[in-house]
PDB file of N, CA and C in Angstrom:
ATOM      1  N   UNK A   1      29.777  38.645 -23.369  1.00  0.00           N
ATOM      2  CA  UNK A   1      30.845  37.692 -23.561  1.00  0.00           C
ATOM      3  C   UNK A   1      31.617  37.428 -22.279  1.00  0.00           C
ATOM      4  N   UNK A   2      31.443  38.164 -20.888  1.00  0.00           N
ATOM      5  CA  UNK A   2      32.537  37.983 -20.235  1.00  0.00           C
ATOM      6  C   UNK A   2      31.654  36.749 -19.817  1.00  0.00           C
ATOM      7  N   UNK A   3      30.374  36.532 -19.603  1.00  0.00           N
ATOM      8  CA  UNK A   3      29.770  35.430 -18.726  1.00  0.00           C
ATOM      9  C   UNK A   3      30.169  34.180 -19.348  1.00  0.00           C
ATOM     10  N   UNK A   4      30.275  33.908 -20.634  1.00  0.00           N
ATOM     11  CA  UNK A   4      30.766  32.659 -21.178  1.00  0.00           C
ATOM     12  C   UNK A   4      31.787  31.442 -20.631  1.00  0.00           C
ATOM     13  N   UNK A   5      33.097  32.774 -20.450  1.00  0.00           N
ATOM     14  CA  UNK A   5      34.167  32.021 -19.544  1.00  0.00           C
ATOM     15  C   UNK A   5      33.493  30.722 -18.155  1.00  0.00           C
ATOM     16  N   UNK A   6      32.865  32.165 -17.346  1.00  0.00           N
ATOM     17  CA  UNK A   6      32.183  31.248 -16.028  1.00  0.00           C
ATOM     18  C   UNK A   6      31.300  30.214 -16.707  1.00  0.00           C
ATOM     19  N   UNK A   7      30.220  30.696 -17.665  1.00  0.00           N
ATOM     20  CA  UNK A   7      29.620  29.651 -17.637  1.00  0.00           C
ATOM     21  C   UNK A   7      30.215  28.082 -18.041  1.00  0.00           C
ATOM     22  N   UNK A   8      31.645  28.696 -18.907  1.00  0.00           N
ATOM     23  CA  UNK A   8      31.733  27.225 -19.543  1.00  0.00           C
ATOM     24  C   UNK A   8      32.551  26.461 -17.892  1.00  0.00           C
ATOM     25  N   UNK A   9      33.439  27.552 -17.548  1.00  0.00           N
ATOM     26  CA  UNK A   9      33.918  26.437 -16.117  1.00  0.00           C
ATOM     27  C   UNK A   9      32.642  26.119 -15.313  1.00  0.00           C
ATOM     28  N   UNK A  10      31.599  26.910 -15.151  1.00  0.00           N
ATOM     29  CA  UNK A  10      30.829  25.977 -14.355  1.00  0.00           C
ATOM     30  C   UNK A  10      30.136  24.893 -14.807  1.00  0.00           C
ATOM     31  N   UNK A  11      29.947  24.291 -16.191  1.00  0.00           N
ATOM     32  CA  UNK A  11      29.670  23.368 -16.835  1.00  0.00           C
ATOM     33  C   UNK A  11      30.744  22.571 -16.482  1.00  0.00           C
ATOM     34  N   UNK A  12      32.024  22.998 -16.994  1.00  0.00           N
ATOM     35  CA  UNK A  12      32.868  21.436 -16.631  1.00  0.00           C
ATOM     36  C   UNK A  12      32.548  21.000 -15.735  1.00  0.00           C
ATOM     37  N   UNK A  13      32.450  22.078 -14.083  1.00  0.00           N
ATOM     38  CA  UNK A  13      33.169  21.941 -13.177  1.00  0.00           C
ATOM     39  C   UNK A  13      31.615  21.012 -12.189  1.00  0.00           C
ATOM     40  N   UNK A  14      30.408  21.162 -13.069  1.00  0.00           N
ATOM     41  CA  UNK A  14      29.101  20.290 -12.937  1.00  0.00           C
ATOM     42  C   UNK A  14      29.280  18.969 -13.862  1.00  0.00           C
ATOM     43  N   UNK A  15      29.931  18.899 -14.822  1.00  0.00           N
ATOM     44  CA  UNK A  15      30.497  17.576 -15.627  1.00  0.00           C
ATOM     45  C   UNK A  15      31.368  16.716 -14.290  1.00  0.00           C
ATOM     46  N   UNK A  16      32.118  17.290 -14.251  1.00  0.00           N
ATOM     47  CA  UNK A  16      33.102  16.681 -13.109  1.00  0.00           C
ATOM     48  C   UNK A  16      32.438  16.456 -11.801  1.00  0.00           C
ATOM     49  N   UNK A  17      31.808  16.887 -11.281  1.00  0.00           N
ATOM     50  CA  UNK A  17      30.591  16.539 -10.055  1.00  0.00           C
ATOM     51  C   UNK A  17      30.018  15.395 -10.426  1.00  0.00           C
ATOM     52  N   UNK A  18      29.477  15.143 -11.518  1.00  0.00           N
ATOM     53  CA  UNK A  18      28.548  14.461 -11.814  1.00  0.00           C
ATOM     54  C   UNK A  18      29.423  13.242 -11.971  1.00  0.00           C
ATOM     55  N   UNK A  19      30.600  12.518 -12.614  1.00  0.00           N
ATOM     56  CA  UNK A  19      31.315  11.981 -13.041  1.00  0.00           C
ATOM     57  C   UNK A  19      31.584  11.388 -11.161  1.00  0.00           C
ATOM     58  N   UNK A  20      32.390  12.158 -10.606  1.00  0.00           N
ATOM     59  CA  UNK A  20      32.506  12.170 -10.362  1.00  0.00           C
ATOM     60  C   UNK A  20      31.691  11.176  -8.720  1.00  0.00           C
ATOM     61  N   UNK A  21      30.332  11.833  -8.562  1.00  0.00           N
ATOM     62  CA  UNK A  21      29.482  11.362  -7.690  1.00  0.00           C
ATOM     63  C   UNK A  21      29.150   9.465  -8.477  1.00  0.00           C
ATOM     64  N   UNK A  22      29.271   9.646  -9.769  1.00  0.00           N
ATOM     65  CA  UNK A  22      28.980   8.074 -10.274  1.00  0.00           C
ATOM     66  C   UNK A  22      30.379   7.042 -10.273  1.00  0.00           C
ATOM     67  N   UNK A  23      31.551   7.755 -10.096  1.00  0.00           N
ATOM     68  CA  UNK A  23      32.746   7.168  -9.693  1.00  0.00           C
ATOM     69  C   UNK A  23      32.381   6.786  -7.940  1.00  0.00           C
ATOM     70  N   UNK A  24      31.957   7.614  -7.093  1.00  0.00           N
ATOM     71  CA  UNK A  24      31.524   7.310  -5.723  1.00  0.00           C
ATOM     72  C   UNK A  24      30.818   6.093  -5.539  1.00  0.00           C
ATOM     73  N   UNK A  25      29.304   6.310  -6.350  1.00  0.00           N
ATOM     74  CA  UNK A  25      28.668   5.187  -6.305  1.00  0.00           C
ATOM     75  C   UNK A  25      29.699   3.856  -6.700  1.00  0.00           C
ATOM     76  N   UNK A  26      29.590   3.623  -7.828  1.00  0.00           N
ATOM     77  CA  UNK A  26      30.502   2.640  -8.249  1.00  0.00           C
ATOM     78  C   UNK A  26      31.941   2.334  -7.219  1.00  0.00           C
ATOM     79  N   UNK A  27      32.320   3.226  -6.521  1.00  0.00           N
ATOM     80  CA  UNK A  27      33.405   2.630  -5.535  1.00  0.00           C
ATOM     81  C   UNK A  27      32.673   2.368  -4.241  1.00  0.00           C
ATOM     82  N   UNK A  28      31.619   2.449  -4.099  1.00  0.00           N
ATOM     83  CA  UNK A  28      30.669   2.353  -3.244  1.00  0.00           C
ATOM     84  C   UNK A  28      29.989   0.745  -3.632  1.00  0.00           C
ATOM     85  N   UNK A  29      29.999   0.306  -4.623  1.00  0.00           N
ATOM     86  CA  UNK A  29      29.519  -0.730  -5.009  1.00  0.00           C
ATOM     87  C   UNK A  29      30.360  -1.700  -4.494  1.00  0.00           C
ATOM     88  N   UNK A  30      31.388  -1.657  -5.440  1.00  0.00           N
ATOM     89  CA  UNK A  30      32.929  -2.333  -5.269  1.00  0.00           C
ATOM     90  C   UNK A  30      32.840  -2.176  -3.775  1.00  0.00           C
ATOM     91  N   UNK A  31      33.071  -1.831  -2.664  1.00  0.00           N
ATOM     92  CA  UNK A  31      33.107  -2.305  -1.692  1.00  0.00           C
ATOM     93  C   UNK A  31      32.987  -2.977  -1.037  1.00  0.00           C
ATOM     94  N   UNK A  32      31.207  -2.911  -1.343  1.00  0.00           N
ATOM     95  CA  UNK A  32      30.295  -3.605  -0.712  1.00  0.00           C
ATOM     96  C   UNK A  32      30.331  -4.967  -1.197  1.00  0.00           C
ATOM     97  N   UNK A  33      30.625  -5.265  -2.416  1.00  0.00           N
ATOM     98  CA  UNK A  33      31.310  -6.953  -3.622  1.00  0.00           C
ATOM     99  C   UNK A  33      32.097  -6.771  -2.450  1.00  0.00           C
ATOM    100  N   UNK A  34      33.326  -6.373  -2.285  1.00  0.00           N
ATOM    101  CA  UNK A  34      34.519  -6.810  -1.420  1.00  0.00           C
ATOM    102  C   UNK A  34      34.289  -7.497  -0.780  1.00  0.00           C
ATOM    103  N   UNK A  35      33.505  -6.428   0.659  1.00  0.00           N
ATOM    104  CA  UNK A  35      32.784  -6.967   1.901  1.00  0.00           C
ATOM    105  C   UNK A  35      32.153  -8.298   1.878  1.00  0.00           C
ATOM    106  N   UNK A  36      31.474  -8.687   0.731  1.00  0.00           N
ATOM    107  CA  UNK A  36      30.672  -9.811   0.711  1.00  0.00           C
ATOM    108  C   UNK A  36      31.644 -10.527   0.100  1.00  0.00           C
ATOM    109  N   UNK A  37      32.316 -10.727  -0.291  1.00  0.00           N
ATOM    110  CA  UNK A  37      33.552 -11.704  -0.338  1.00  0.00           C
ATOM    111  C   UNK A  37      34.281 -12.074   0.529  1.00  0.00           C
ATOM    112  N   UNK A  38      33.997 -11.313   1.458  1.00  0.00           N
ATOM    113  CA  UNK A  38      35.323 -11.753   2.690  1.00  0.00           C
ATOM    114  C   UNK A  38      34.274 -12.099   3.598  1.00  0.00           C
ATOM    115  N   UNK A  39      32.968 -12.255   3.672  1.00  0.00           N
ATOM    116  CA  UNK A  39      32.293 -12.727   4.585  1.00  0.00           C
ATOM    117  C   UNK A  39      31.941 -14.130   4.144  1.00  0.00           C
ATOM    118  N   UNK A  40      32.277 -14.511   2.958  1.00  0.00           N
ATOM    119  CA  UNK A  40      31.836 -15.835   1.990  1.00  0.00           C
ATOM    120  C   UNK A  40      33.024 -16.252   2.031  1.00  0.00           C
ATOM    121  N   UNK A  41      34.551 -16.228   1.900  1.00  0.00           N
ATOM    122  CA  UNK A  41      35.797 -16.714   2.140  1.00  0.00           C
ATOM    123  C   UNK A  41      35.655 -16.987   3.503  1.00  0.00           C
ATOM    124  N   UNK A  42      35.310 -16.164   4.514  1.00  0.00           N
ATOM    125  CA  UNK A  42      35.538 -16.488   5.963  1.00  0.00           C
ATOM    126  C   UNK A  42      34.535 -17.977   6.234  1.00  0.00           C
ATOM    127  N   UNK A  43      33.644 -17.882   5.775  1.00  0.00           N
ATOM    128  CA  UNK A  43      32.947 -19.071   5.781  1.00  0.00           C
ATOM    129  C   UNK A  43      33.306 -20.231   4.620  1.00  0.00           C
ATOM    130  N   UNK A  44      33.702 -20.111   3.909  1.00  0.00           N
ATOM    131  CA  UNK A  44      34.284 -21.320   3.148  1.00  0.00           C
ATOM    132  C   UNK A  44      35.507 -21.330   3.936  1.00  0.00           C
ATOM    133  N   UNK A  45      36.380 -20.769   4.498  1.00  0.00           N
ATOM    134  CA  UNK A  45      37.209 -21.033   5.310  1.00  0.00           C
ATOM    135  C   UNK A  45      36.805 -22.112   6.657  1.00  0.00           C
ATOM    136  N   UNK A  46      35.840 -21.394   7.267  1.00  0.00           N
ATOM    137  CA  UNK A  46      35.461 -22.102   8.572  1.00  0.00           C
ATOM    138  C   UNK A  46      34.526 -23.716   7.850  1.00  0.00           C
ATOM    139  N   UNK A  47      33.703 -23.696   7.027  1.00  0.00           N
ATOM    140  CA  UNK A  47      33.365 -24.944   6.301  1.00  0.00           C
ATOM    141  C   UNK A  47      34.753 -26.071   5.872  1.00  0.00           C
ATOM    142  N   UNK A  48      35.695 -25.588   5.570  1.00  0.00           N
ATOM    143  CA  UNK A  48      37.235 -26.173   5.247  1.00  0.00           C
ATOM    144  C   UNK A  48      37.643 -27.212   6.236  1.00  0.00           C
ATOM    145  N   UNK A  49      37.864 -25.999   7.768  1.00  0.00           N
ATOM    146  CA  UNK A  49      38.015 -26.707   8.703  1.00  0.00           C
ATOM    147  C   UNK A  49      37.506 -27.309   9.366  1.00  0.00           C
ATOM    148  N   UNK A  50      35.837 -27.468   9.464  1.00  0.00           N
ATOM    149  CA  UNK A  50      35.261 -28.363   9.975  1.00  0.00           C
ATOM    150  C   UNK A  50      35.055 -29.473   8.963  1.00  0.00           C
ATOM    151  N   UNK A  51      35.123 -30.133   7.520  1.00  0.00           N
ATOM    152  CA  UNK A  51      34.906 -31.219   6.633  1.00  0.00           C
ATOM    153  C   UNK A  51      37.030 -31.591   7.399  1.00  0.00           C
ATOM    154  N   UNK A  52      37.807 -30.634   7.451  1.00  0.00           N
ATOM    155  CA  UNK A  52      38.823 -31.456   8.051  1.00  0.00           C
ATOM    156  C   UNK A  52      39.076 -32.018   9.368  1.00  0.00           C
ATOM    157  N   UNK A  53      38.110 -31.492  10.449  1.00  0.00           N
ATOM    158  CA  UNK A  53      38.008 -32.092  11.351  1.00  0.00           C
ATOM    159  C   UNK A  53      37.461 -33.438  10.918  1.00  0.00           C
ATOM    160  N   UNK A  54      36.460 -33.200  10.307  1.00  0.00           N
ATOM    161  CA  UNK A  54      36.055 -34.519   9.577  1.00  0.00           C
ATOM    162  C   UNK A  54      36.640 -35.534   9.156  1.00  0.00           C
ATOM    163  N   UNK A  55      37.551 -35.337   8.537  1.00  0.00           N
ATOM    164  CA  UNK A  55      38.545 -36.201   7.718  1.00  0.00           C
ATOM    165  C   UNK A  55      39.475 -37.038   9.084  1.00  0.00           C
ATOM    166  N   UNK A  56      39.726 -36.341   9.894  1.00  0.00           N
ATOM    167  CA  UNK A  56      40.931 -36.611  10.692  1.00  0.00           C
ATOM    168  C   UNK A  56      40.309 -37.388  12.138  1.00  0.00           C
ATOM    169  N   UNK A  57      38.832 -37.171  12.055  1.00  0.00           N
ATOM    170  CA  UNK A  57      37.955 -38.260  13.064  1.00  0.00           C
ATOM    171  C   UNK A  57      38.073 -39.364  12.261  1.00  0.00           C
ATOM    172  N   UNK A  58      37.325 -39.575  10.733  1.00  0.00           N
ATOM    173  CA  UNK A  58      37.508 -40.554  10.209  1.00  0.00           C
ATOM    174  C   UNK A  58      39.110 -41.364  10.007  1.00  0.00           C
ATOM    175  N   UNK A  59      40.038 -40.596   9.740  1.00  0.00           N
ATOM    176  CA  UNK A  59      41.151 -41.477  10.065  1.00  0.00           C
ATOM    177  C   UNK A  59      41.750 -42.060  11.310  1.00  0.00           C
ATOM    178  N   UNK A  60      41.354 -41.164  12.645  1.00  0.00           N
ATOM    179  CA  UNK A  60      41.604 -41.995  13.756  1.00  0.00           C
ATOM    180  C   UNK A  60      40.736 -43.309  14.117  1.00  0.00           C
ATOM    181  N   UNK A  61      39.648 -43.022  13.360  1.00  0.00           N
ATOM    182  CA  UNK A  61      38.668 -44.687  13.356  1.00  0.00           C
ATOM    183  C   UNK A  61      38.944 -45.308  12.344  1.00  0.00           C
ATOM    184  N   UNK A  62      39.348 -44.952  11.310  1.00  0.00           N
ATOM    185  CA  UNK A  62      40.143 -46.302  10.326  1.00  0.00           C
ATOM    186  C   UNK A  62      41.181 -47.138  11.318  1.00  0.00           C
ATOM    187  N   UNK A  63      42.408 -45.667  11.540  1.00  0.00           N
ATOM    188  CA  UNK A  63      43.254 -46.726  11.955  1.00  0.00           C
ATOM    189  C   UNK A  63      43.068 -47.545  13.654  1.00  0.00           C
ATOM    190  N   UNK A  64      42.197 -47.094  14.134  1.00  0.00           N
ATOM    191  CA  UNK A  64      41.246 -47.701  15.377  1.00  0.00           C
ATOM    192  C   UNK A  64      40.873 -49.467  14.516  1.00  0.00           C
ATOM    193  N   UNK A  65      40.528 -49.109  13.873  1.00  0.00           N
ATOM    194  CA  UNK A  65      40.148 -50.377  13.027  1.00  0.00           C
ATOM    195  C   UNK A  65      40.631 -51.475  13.037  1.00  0.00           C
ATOM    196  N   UNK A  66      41.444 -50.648  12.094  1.00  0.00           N
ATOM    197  CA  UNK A  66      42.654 -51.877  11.708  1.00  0.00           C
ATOM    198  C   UNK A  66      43.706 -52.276  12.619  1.00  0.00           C
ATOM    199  N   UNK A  67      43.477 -51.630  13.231  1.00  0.00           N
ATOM    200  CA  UNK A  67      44.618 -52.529  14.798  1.00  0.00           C
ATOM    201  C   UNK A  67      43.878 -53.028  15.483  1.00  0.00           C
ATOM    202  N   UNK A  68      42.449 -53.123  15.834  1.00  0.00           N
ATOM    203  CA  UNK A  68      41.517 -54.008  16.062  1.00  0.00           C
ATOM    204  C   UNK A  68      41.352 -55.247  15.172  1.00  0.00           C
ATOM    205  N   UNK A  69      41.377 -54.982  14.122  1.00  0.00           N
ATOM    206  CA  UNK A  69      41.307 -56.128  13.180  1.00  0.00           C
ATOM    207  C   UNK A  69      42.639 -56.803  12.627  1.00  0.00           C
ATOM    208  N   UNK A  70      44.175 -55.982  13.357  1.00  0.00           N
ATOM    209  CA  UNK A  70      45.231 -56.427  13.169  1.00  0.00           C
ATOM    210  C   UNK A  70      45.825 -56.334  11.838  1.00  0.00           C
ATOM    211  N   UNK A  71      45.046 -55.090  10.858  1.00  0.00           N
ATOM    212  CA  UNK A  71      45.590 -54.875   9.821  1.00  0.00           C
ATOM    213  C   UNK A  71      46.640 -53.656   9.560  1.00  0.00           C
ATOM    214  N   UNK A  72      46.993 -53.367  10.658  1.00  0.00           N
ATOM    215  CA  UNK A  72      47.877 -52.305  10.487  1.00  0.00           C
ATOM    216  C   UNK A  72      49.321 -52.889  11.161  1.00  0.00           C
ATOM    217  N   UNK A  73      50.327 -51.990  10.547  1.00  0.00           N
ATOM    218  CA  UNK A  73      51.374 -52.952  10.801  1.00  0.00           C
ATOM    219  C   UNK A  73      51.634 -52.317  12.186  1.00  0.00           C
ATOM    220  N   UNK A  74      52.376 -52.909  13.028  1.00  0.00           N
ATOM    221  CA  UNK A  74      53.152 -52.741  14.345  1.00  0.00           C
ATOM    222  C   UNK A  74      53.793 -51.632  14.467  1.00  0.00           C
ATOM    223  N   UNK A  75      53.925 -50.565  15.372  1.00  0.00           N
ATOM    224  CA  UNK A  75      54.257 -49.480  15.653  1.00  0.00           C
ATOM    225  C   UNK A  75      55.828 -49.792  15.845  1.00  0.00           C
ATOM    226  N   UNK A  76      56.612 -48.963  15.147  1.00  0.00           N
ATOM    227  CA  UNK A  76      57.697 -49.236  15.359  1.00  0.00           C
ATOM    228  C   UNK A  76      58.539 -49.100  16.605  1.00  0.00           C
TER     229      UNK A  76
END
């Protein structure tokens, strides 16, 4: 009977290892999701600013345009 005691703590204390090492993995997972989120934001970020460079070429040739074509009103 005295071995019981140990054996049952070394059962928990292999329950809890085990638990434990699959809490690792799994925060080990989650990381790596993180990581690849912030490498996919950083690039939808940098995609952002180049469709707005975009935008802001196309509006300096609109209004290029229309003061060529005299449709814009007079600079105040």
């Amino acid at each position: 009977m005295a071995n019981e005691p140990d054996n049952l703590i070394l059962e928990h204390l292999r329950r809890f290892d085990r638990r434990l090492n699959d809490f690792d993995t799994k925060l080990d997972r989650i990381l790596d999701d993180l990581h690849t989120l912030k490498v996919r934001m950083t690039e939808v970020e940098e995609n952002l600013v180049g469709v707005q460079r975009r935008i802001d070429r196309l509006e300096e040739r609109t209004e290029r345009i229309e003061r060529r074509l005299e449709l814009a009103d007079a600079p105040h």
